[in-house]
Protein backbone atom coordinates (compact mmCIF):
# COMPACT_ATOMS: atom_id res chain seq x y z
CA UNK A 1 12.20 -44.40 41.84
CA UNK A 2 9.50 -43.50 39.11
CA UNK A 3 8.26 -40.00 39.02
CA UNK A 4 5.48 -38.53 37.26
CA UNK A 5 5.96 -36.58 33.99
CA UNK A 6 5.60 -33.39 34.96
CA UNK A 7 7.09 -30.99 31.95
CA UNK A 8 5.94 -30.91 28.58
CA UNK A 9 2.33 -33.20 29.27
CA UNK A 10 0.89 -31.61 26.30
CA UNK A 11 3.41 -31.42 24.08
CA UNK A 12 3.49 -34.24 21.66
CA UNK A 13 6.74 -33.85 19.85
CA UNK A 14 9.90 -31.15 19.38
CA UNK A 15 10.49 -31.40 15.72
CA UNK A 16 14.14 -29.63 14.37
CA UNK A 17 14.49 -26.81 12.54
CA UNK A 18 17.05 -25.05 10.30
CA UNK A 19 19.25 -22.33 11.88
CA UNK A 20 18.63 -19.00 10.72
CA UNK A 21 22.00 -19.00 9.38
CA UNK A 22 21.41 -21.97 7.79
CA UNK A 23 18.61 -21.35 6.01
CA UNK A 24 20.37 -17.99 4.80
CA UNK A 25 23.55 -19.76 3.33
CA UNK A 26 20.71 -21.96 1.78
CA UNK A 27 19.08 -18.85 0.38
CA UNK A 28 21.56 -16.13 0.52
CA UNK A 29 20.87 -12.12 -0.17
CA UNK A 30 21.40 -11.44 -3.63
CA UNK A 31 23.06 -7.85 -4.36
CA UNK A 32 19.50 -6.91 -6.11
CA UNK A 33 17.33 -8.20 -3.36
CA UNK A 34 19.91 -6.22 -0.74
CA UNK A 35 19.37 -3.14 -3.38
CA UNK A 36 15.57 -3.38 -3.35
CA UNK A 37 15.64 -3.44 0.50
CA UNK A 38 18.33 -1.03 1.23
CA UNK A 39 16.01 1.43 -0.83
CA UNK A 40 12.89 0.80 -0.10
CA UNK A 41 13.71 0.94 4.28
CA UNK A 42 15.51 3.97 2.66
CA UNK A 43 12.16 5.97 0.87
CA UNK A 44 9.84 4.96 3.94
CA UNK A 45 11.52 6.49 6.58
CA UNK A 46 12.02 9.76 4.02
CA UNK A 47 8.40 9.19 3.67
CA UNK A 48 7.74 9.51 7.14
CA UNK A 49 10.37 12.56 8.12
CA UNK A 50 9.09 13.88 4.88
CA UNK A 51 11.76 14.01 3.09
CA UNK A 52 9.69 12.33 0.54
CA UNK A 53 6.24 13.70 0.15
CA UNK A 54 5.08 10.74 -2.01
CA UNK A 55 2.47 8.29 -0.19
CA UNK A 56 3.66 4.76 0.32
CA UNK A 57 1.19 1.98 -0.25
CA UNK A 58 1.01 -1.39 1.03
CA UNK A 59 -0.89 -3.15 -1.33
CA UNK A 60 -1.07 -7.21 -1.93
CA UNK A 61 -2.69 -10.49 -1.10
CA UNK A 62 -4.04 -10.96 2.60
CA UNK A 63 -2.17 -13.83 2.34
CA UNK A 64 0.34 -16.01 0.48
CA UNK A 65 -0.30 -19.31 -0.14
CA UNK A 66 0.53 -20.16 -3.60
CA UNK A 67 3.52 -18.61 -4.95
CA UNK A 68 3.20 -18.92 -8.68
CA UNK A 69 -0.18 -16.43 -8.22
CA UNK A 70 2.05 -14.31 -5.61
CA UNK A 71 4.96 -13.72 -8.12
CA UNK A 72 2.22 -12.49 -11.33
CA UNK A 73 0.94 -10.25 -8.94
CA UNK A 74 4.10 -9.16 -7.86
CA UNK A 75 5.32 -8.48 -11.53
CA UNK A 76 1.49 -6.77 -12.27
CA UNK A 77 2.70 -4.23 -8.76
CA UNK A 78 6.05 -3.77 -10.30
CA UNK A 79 4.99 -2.60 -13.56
CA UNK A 80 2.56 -0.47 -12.16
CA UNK A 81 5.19 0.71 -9.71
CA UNK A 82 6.93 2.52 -12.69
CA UNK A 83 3.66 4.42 -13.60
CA UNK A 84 3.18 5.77 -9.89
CA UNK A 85 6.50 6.29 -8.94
CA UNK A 86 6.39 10.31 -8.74
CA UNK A 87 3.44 9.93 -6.20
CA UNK A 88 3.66 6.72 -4.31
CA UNK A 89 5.58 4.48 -3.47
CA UNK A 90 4.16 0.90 -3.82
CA UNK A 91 5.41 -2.05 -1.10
CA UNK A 92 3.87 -5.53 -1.57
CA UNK A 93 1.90 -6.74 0.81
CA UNK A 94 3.67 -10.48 1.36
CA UNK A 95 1.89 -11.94 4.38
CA UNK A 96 2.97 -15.58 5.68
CA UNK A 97 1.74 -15.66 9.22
CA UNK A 98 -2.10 -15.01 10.07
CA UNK A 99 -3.64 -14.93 13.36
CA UNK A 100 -6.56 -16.65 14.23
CA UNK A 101 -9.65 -15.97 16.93
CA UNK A 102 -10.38 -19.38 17.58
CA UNK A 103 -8.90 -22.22 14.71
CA UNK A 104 -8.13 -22.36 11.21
CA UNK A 105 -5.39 -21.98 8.38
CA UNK A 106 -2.10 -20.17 9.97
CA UNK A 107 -0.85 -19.02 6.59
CA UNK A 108 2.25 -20.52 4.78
CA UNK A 109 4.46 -20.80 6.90
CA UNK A 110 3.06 -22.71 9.40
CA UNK A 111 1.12 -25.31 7.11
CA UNK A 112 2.61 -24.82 3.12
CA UNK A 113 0.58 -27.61 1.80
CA UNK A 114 -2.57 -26.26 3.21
CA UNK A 115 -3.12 -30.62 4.40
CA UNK A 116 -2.69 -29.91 7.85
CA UNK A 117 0.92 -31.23 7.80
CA UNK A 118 2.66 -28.43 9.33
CA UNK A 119 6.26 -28.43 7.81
CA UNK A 120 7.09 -25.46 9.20
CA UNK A 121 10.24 -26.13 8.27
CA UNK A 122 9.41 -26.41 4.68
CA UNK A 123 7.17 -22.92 5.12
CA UNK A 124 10.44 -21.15 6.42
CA UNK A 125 12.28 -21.85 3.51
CA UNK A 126 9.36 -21.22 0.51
CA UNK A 127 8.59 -18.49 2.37
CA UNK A 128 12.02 -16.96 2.26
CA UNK A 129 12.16 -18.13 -1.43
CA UNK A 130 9.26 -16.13 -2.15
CA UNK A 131 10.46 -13.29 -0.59
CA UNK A 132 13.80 -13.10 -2.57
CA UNK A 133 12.11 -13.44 -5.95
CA UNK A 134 9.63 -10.63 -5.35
CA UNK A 135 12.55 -8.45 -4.01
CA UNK A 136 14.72 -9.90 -6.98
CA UNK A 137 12.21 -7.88 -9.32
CA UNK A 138 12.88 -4.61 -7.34
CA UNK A 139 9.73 -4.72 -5.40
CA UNK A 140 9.64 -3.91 -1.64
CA UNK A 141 8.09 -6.44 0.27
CA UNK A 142 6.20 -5.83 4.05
CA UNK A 143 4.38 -8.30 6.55
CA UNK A 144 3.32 -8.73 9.41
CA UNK A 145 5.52 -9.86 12.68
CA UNK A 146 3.56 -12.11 14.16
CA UNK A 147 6.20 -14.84 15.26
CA UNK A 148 8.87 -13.57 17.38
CA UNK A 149 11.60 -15.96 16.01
CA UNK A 150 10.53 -15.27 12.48
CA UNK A 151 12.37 -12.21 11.68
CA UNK A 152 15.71 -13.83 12.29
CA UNK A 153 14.86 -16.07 9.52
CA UNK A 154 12.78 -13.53 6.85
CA UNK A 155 13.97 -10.18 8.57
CA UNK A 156 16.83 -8.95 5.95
CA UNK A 157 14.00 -9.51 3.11
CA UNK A 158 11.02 -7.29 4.66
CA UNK A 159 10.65 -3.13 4.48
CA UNK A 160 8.09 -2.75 6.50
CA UNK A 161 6.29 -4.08 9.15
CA UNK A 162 2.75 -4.30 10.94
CA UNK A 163 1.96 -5.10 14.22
CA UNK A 164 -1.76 -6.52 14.15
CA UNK A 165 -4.43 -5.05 15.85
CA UNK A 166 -4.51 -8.52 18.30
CA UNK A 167 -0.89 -8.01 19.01
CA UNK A 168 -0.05 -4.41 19.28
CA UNK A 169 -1.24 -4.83 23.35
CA UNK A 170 1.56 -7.66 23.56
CA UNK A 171 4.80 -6.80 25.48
CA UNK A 172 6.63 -9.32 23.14
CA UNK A 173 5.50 -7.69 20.13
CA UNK A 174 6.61 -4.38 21.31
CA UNK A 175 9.60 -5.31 22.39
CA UNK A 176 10.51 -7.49 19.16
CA UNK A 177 9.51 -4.40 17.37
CA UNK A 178 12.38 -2.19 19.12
CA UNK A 179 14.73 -4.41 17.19
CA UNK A 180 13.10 -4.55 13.26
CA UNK A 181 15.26 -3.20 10.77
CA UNK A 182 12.45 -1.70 9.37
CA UNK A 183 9.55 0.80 10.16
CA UNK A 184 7.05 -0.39 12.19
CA UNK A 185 2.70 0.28 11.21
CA UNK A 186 1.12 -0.19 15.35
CA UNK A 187 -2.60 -1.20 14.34
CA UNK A 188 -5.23 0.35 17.32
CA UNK A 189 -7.13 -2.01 18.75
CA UNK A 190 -10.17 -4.15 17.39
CA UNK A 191 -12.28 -2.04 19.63
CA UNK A 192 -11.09 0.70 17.80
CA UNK A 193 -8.82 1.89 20.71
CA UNK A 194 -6.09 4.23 19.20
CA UNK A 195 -3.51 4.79 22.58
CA UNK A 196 -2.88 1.04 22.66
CA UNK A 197 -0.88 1.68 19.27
CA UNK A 198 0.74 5.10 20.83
CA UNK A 199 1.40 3.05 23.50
CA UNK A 200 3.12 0.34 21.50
CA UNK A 201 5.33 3.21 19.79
CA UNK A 202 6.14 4.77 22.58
CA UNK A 203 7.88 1.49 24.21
CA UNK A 204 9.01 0.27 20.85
CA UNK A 205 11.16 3.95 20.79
CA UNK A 206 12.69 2.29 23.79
CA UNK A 207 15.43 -0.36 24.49
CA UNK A 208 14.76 -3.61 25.46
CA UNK A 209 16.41 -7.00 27.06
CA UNK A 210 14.17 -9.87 26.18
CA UNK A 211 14.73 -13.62 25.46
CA UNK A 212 14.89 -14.34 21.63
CA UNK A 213 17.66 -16.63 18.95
CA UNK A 214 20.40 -15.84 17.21
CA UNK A 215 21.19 -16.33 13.56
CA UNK A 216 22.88 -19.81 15.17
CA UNK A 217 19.82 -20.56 16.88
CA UNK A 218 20.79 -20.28 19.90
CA UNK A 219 18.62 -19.06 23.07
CA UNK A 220 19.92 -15.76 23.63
CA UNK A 221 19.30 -12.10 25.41
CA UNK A 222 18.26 -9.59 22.48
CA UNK A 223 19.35 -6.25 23.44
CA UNK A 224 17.81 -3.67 21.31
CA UNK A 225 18.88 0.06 20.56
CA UNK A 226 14.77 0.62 20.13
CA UNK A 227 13.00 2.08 16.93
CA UNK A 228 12.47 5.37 15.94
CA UNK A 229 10.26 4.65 12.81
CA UNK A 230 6.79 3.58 15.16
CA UNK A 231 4.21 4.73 13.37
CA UNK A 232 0.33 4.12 13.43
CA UNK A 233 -2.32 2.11 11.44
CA UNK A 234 -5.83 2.89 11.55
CA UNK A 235 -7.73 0.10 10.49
CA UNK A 236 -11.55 0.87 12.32
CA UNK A 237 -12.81 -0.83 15.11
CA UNK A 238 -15.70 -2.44 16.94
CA UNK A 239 -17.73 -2.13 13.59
CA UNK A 240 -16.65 1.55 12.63
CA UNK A 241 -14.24 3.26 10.65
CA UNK A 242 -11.73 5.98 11.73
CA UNK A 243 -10.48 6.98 8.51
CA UNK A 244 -12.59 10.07 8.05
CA UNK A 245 -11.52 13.58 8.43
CA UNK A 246 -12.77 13.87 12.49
CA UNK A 247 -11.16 10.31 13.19
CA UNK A 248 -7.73 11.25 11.72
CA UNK A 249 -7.78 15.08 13.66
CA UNK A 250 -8.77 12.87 17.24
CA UNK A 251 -5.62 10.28 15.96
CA UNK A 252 -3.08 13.65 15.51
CA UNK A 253 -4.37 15.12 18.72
CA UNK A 254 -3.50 11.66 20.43
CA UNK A 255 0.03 11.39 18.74
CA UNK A 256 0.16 15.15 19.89
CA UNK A 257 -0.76 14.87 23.27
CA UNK A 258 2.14 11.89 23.46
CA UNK A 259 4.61 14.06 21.85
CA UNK A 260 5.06 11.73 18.45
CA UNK A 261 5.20 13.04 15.31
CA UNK A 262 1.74 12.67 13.41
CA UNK A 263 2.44 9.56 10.91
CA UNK A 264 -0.99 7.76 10.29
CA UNK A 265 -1.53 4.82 7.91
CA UNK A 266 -4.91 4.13 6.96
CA UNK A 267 -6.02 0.20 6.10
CA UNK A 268 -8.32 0.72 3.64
CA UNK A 269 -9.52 -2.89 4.87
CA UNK A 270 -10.77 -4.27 7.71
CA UNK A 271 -13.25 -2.41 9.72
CA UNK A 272 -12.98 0.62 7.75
CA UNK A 273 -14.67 -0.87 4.47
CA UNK A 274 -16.78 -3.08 7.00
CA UNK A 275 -15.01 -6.40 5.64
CA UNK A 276 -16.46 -5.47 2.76
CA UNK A 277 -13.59 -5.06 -0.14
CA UNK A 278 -15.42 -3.70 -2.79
CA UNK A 279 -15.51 -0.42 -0.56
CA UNK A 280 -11.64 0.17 -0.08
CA UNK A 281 -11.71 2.42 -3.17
CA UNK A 282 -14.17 4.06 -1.40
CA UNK A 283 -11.79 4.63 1.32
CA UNK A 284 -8.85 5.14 -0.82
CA UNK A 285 -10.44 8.35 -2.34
CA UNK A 286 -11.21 9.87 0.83
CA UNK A 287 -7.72 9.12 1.71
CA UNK A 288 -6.50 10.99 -1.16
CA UNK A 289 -9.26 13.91 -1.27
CA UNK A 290 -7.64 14.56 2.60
CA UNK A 291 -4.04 14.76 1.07
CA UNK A 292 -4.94 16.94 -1.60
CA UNK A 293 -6.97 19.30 0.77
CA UNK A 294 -3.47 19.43 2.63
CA UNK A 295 -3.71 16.99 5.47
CA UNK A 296 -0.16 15.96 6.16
CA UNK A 297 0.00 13.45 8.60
CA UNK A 298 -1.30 10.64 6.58
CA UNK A 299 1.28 8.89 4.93
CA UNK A 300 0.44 5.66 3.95
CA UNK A 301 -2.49 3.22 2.95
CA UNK A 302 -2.85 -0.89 3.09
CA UNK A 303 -4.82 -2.35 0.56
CA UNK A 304 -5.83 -6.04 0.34
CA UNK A 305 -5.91 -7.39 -3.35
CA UNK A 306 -5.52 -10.02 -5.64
CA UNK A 307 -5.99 -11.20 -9.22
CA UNK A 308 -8.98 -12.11 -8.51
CA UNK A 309 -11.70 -10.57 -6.14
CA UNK A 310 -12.87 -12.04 -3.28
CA UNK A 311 -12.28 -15.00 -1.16
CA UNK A 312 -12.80 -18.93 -1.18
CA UNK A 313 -12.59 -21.44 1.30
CA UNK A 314 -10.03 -24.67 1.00
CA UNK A 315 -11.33 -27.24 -0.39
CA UNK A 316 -10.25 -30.90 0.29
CA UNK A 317 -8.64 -31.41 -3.56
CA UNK A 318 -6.43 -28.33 -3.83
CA UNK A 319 -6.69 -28.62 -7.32
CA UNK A 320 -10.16 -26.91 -7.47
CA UNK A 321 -8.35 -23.61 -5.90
CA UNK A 322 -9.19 -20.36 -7.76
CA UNK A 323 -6.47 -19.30 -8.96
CA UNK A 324 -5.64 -15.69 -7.93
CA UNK A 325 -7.77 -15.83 -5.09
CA UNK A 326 -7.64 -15.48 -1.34
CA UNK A 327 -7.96 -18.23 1.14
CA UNK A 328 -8.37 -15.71 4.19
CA UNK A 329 -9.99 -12.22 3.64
CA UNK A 330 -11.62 -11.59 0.77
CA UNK A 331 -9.94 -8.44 -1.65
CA UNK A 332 -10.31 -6.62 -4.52
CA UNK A 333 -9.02 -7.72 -8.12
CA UNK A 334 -6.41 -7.00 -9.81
CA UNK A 335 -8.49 -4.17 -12.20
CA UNK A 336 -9.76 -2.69 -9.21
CA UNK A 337 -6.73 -2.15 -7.63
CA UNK A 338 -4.73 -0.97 -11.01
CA UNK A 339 -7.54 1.70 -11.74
CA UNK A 340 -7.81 2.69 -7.73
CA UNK A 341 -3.81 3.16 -7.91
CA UNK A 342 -3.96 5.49 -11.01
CA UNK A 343 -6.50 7.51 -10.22
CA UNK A 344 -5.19 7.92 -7.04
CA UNK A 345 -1.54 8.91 -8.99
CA UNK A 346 -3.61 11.70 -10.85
CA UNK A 347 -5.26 13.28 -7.90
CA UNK A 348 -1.67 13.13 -5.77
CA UNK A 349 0.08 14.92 -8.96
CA UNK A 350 -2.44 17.60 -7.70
CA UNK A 351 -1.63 17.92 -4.21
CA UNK A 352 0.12 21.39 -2.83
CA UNK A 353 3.72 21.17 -2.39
């Protein structure tokens, strides 16, 4: 007897993939890459039980998509790492996955060719490359989690994580982020709505029992021990920023109020510079004039940069890419961000200890 499809009507194809474990004896953890890790998971938490009192800074590309511009700007950070160290402590920003309202580019991952071919395959593994050789130069790297499954692929290379603002609501994301290695940045809501983000720490602190894979791909039931390093981003909302001095007391009153330490990261993007990059030194400064004036529950910054300022769109014959120069949200260049980072080193040296 025929019966009617009824599983799967919409799905065109299942396409294989490499096993976690596969893909890491492929690409195995180098004893520098584990170093850079091990140290830089290591300084952010003493950042945020300060231990440390230096600010950490996330600072990089919106996105990745070509790697041979990722890695100059990685050894630009580096360099510059060694100048800042006594006041901050500088984490690339290496972002693969990017979530989209309605259509368009994914990131590298999900389409590495930028041709709509979607070897995500292929995007597991050059991301994963990337990732070693920018940890291979002693840089920390953070992203965001927007993939469940993706960690168990990229996790062992990442020191810190973000949550986006569209995700930080999702009961996935907050139970995926009771299991990260690393410390966790909660963004509050595109509306600008902080206690979805204390929310999201507060479960994240938890344990969990949710469906994930193993490093052998198989299906399996993660168990998680939860994480204590929940922390939150404030990155504006609904048109406004919330990085000035009222916004961050209301944010501290609402950790407060939950009983969680006051940790706040301030994106210097997004809504806070009103997508406009040229203003996140703007932003930056007032970060810093806060610090200096004693505030001490700010404790780290994102930054969006790149060689080269601004944004383009993707154009048919790759070959006319800028080089240096975002394909998503448009950043600062790679002056800007150099000068913004040492001026911001002189003010910190300042700061009341």
């Amino acid at each position: 007897m025929n019966t009617p499809d009824i599983e799967n009507i919409n799905v065109i194809s299942f396409a294989p993939m490499p096993t976690p474990a596969e893909l890491h004896a492929r690409l195995p953890l180098s004893a520098s890459a584990f170093d850079t890790v091990n140290r830089g998971r290591e300084a952010l938490r003493d950042i945020i039980d300060r231990k440390d009192q230096r600010l950490f800074v996330v600072v990089g590309p919106c996105s990745i998509h070509d790697p041979v511009a990722g890695l100059d700007y990685a050894r630009r950070l580096k360099a510059l790492q060694d100048e800042v160290k006594d006041t901050m402590l500088l984490v690339m920003r290496v972002y693969f996955e990017k979530p989209r309202t309605t259509t368009g580019w994914k990131g590298y991952i999900n389409d590495p060719y930028m041709d709509d071919t979607f070897k995500v395959n292929e995007g597991m593994e050059k991301a994963r490359r990337f990732l070693l050789d920018v940890c291979e130069l002693g840089l920390p790297t953070a992203t965001e989690a927007l993939d469940p499954i993706s960690p168990q692929y990229l996790g062992d290379l990442i020191a810190w994580t973000a949550i986006g603002a569209r995700t930080t609501e999702s009961q996935t994301h907050r139970e995926m982020s009771s299991g990260l290695s690393t410390p966790v940045g909660f963004k509050n809501g595109t509306d600008g709505d902080i206690s979805i983000a204390v929310n999201a720490i507060l479960s994240s602190a938890h344990p969990h029992s949710f469906l994930g894979i193993n490093g052998e791909g198989n299906v399996s039931i993660v168990r998680t021990r939860g994480n204590a390093y929940g922390h939150v981003v404030l990155r504006g909302g609904d048109g406004r920023p919330n990085y000035d001095s009222v916004s961050i007391a209301i944010a501290e009153q609402a950790l407060a109020k939950a009983k969680l330490p006051a940790n706040l990261v301030v994106d210097c993007s997004h809504a806070n510079s009103y997508k406009k990059p040229e203003l996140q030194p703007l932003v930056m400064a007032d970060v810093i004039h806060q610090i200096v004036q004693g505030n001490r529950s700010l404790v780290g910054v994102m930054i969006e940069s790149n060689i080269v300022k601004g944004n383009q769109k993707i154009p048919q014959d790759l070959s006319q890419l800028t080089y240096g120069c975002s394909v998503t949200d448009g950043c600062i260049d790679w002056d800007t961000t150099a000068t913004m980072l040492r001026e911001a080193h002189a003010h910190l040296l300042k700061r009341p200890r």
